[in-house]
Protein backbone atom coordinates (compact mmCIF):
# COMPACT_ATOMS: atom_id res chain seq x y z
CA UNK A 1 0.00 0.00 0.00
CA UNK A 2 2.90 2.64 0.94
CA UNK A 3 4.46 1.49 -2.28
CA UNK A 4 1.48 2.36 -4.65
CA UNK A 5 1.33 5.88 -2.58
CA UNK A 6 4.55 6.32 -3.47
CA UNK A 7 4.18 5.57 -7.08
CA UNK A 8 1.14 7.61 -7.39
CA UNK A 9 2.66 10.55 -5.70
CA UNK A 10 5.67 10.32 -8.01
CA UNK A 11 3.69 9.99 -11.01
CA UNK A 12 1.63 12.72 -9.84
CA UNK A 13 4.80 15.13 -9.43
CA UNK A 14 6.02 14.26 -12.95
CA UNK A 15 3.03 15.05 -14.34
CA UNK A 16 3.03 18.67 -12.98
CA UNK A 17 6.55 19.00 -13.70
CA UNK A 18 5.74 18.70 -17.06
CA UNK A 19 3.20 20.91 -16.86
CA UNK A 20 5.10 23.21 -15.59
CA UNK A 21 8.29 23.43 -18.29
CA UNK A 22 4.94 23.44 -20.98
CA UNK A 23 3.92 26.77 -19.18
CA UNK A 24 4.56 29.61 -21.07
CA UNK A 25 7.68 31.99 -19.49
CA UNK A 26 8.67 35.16 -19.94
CA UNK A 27 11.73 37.41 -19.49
CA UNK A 28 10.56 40.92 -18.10
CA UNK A 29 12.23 43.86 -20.40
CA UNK A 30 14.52 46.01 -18.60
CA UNK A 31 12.49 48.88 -19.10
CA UNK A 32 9.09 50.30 -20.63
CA UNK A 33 11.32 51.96 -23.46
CA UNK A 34 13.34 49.32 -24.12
CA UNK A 35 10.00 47.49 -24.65
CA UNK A 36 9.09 50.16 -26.86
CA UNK A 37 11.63 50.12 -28.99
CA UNK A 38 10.38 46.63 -30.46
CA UNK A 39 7.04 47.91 -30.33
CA UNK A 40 5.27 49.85 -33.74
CA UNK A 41 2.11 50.47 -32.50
CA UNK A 42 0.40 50.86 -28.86
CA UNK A 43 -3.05 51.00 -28.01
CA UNK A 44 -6.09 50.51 -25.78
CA UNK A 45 -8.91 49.13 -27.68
CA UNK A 46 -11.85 47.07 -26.98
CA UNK A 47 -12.09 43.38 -28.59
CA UNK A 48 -14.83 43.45 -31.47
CA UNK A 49 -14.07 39.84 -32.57
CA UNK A 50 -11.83 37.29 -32.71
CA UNK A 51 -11.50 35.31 -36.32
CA UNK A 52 -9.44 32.11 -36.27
CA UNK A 53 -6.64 32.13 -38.83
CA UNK A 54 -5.06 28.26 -38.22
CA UNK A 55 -5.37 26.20 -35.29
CA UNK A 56 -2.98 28.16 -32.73
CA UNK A 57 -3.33 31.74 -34.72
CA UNK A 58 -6.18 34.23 -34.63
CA UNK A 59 -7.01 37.64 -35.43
CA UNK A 60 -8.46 40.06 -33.23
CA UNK A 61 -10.27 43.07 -34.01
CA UNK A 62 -10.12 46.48 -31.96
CA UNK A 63 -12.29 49.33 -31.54
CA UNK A 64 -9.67 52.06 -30.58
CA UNK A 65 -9.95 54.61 -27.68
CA UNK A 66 -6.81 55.61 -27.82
CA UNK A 67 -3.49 55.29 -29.52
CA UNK A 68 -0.11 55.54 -27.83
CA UNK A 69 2.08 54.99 -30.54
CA UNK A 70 1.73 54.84 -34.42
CA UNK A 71 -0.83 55.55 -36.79
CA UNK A 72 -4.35 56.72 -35.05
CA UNK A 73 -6.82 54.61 -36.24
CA UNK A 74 -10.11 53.82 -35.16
CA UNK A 75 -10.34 50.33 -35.96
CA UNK A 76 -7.33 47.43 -36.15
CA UNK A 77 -6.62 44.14 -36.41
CA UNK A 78 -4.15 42.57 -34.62
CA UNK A 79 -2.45 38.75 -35.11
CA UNK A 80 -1.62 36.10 -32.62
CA UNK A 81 -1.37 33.15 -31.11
CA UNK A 82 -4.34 31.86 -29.56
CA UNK A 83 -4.47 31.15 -25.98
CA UNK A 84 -2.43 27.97 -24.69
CA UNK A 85 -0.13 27.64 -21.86
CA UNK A 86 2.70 26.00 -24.08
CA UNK A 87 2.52 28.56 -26.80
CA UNK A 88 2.05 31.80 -24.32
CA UNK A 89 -0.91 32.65 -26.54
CA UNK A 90 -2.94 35.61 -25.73
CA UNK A 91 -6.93 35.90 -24.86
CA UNK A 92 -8.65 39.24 -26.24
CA UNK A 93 -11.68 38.70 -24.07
CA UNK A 94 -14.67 40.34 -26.58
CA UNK A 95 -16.28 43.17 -25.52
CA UNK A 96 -13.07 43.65 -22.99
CA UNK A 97 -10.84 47.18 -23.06
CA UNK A 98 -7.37 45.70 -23.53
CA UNK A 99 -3.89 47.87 -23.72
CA UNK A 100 -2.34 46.57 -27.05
CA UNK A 101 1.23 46.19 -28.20
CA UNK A 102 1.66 45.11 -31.53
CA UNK A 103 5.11 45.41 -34.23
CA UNK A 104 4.34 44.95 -38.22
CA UNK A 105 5.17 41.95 -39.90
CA UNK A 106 4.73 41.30 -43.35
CA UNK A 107 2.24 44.33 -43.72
CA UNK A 108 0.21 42.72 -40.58
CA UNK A 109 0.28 43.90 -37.25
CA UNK A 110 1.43 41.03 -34.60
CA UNK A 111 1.24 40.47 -31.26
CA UNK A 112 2.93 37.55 -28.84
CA UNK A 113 2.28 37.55 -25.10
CA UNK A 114 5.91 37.78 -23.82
CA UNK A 115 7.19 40.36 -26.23
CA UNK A 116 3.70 42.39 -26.09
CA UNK A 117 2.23 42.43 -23.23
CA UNK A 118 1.87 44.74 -20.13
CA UNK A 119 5.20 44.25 -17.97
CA UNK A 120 5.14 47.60 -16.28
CA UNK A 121 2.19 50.17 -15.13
CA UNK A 122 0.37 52.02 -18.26
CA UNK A 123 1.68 55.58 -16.72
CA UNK A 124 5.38 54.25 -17.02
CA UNK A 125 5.16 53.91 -20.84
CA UNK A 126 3.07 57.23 -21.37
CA UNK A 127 6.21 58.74 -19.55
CA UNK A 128 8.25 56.34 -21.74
CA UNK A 129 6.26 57.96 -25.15
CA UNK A 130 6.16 61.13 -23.89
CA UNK A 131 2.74 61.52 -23.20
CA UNK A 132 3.35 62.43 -19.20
């Protein structure tokens, strides 16, 4: 009986450890403009719709409130990968206000959760851009 506890428990870690080196990781940027500096466009927008381009791609459409940096448009669409812990896919919940950061690629705008996302307080990159 101790035995099979043992087993199970073992098998039980393994299975989370793997879980865990699946889970998406990220290295923090040094600094909001050093995040900006691989950054073409930022954002906050609300999620119209979300159109599936391949199984772990999608495109999400934004109705803009406000642009940070680039071209001021009222409506974009934005690529990336859909939501998965292994792929560190991002969720653009619809109907959701979301603070976008997105570089061009290929005449598309593209977004990836470790190089895009929020890693510091929205009032350190307006100060970053200027805007503070």
């Amino acid at each position: 009986m101790v035995a099979r506890s043992l087993v199970l428990s073992l098998g039980a870690a393994l299975v989370l450890g793997v879980a865990a080196a699946l889970a998406c990781s990220c290295v923090r940027p040094a600094s909001p403009e050093a995040q900006l500096r691989q950054t073409d466009v930022m954002f906050i927008g609300v999620a119209q719709e979300t159109v599936i381009l391949s199984e772990f791609r999608g495109a999400t459409r934004f109705a803009v409130s406000r642009t940070l940096k680039g071209e001021s448009l009222e409506t974009r669409w934005v690529e990336h990968s859909l939501a998965a812990p292994s792929t560190c896919g991002l969720n653009f919940e619809r109907g959701r206000s979301h603070t976008v950061l997105a570089r061009m690629d290929q005449g598309s705008l593209r977004s990836a959760a470790c190089v895009d996302s929020l890693h510091f307080p929205l009032a350190d990159y307006e100060r970053a851009l200027g805007l503070r």
